[in-house]
C-alpha atoms as a PDB file:
ATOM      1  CA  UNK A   1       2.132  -8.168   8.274  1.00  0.00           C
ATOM      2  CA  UNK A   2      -1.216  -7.580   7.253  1.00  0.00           C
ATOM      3  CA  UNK A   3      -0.614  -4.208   5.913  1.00  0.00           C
ATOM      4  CA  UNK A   4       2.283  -5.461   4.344  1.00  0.00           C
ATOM      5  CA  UNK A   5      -0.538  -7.853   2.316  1.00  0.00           C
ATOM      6  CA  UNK A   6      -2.604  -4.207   1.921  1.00  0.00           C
ATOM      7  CA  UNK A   7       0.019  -2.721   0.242  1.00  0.00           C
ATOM      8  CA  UNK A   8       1.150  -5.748  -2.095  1.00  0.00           C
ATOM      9  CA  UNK A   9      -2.108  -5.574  -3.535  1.00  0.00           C
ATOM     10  CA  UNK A  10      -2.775  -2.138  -3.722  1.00  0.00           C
ATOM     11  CA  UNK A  11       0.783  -2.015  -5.359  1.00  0.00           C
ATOM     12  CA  UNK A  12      -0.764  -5.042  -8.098  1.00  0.00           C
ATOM     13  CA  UNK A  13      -4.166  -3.371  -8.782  1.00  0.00           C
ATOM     14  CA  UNK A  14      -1.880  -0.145  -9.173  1.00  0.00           C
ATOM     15  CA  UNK A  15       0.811  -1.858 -11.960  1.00  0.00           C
ATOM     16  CA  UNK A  16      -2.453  -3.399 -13.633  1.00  0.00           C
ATOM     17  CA  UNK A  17      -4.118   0.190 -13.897  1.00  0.00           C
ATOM     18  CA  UNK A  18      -0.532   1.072 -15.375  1.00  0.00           C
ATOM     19  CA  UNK A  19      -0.184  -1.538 -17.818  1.00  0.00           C
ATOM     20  CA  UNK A  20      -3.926  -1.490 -19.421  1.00  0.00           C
ATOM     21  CA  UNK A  21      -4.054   2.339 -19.607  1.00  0.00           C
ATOM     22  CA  UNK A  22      -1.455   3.749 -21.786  1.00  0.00           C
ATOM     23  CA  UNK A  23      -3.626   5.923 -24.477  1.00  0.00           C
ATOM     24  CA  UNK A  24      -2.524   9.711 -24.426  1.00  0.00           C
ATOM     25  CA  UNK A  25      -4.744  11.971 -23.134  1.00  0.00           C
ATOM     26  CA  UNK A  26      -5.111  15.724 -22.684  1.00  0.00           C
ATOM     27  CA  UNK A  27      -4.599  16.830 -18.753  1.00  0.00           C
ATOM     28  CA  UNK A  28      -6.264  20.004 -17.496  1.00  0.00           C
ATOM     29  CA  UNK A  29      -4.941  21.486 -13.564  1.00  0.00           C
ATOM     30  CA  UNK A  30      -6.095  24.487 -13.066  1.00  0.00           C
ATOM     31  CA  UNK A  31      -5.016  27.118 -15.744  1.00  0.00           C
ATOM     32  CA  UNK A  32      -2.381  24.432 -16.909  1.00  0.00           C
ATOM     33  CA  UNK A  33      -2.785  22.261 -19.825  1.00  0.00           C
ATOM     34  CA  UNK A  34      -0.780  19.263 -20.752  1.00  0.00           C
ATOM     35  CA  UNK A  35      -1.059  17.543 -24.270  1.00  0.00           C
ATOM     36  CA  UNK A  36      -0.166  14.421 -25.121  1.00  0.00           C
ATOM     37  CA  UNK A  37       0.862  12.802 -21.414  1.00  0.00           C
ATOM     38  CA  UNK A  38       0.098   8.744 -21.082  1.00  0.00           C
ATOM     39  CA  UNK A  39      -2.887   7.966 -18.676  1.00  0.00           C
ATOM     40  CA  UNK A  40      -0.707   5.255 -17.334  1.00  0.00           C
ATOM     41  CA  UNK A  41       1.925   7.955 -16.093  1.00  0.00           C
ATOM     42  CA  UNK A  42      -1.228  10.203 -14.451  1.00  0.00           C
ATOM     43  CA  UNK A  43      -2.398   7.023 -12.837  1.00  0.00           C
ATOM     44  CA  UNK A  44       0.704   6.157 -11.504  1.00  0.00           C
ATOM     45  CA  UNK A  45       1.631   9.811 -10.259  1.00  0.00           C
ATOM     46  CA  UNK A  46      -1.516   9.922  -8.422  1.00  0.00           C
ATOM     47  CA  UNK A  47      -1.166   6.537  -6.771  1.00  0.00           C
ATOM     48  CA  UNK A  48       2.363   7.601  -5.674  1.00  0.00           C
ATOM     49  CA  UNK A  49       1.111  10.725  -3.846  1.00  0.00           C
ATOM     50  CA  UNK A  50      -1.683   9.148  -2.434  1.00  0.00           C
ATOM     51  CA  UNK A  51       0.502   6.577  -0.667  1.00  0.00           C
ATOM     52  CA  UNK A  52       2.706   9.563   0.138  1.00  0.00           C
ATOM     53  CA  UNK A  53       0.112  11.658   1.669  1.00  0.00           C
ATOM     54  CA  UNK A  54      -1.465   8.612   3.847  1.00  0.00           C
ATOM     55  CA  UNK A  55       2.334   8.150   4.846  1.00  0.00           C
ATOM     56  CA  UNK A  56       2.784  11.882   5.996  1.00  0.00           C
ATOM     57  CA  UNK A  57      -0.560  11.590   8.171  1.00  0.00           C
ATOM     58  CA  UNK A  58       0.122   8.442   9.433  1.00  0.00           C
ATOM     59  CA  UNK A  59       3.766   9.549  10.362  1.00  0.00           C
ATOM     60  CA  UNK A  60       2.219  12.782  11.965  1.00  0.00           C
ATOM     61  CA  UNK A  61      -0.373  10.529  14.421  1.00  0.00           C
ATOM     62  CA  UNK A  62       2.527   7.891  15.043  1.00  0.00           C
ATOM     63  CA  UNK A  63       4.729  11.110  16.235  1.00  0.00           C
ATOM     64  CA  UNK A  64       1.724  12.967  18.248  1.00  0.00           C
ATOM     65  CA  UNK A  65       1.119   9.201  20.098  1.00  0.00           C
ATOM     66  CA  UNK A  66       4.646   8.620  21.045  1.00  0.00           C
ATOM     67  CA  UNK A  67       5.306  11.900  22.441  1.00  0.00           C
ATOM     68  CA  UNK A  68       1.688  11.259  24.293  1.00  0.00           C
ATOM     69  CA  UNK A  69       2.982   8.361  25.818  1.00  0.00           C
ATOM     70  CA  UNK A  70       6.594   9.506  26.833  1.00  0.00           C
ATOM     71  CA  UNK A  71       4.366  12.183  28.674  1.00  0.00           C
ATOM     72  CA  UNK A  72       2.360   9.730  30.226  1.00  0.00           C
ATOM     73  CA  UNK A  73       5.219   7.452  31.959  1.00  0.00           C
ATOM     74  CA  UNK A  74       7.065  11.053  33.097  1.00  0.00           C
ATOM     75  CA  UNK A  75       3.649  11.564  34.491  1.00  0.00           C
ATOM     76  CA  UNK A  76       3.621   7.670  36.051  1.00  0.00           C
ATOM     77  CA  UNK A  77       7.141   7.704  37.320  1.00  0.00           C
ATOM     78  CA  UNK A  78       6.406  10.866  39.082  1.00  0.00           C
ATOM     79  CA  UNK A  79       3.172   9.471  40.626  1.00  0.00           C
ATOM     80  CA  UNK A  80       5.187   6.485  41.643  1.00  0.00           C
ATOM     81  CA  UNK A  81       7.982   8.608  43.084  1.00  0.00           C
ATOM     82  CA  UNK A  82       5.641  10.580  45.334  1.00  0.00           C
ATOM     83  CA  UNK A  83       3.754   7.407  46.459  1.00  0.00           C
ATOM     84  CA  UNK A  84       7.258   6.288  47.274  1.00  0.00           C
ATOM     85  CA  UNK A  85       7.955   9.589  49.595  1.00  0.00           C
ATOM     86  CA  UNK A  86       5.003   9.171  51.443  1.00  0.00           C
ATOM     87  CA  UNK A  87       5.290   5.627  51.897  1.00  0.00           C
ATOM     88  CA  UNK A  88       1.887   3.953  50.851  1.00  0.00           C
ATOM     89  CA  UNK A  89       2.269   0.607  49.467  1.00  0.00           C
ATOM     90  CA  UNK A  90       1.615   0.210  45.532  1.00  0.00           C
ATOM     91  CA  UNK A  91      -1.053  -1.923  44.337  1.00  0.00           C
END
């Protein structure tokens, strides 16, 4: 929930930024230039990769822990099972 809250305003400071910057401006990216493009559209194009970037990170930790942890129990259950063949009592 609270990043749920994070986002909603992150999303409102982001559609503010959108509405109150709309002048035309002149966009250099490396040897490409762009006449003419609304600041409001750069704003907004950078805001959506941003959140897409942060997602694709996140997504790649979230991925890297869960298969972390599905190694971990395999590694428990085996423990366990041993303990079990040798007939000590768990704790």
């Amino acid at each position: 929930m609270f990043y749920f809250i994070i986002f909603i305003l992150l999303s409102a400071v982001g559609f503010l930024l959108f509405l109150q910057n709309s002048q035309a401006i002149a966009l250099n990216i490396l040897l490409w230039r762009i006449e003419n493009i609304s600041l409001s559209i750069v704003i907004l194009t950078v805001f959506v990769a941003g959140f897409v970037f942060g997602f694709l990170i996140m997504s790649y930790f979230k991925i890297k822990d869960h298969f972390s942890i599905k190694s971990l129990k395999q590694e428990i259950n085996e423990l366990k099972r041993q303990i079990s063949q040798k007939s000590l009592p768990l704790q």
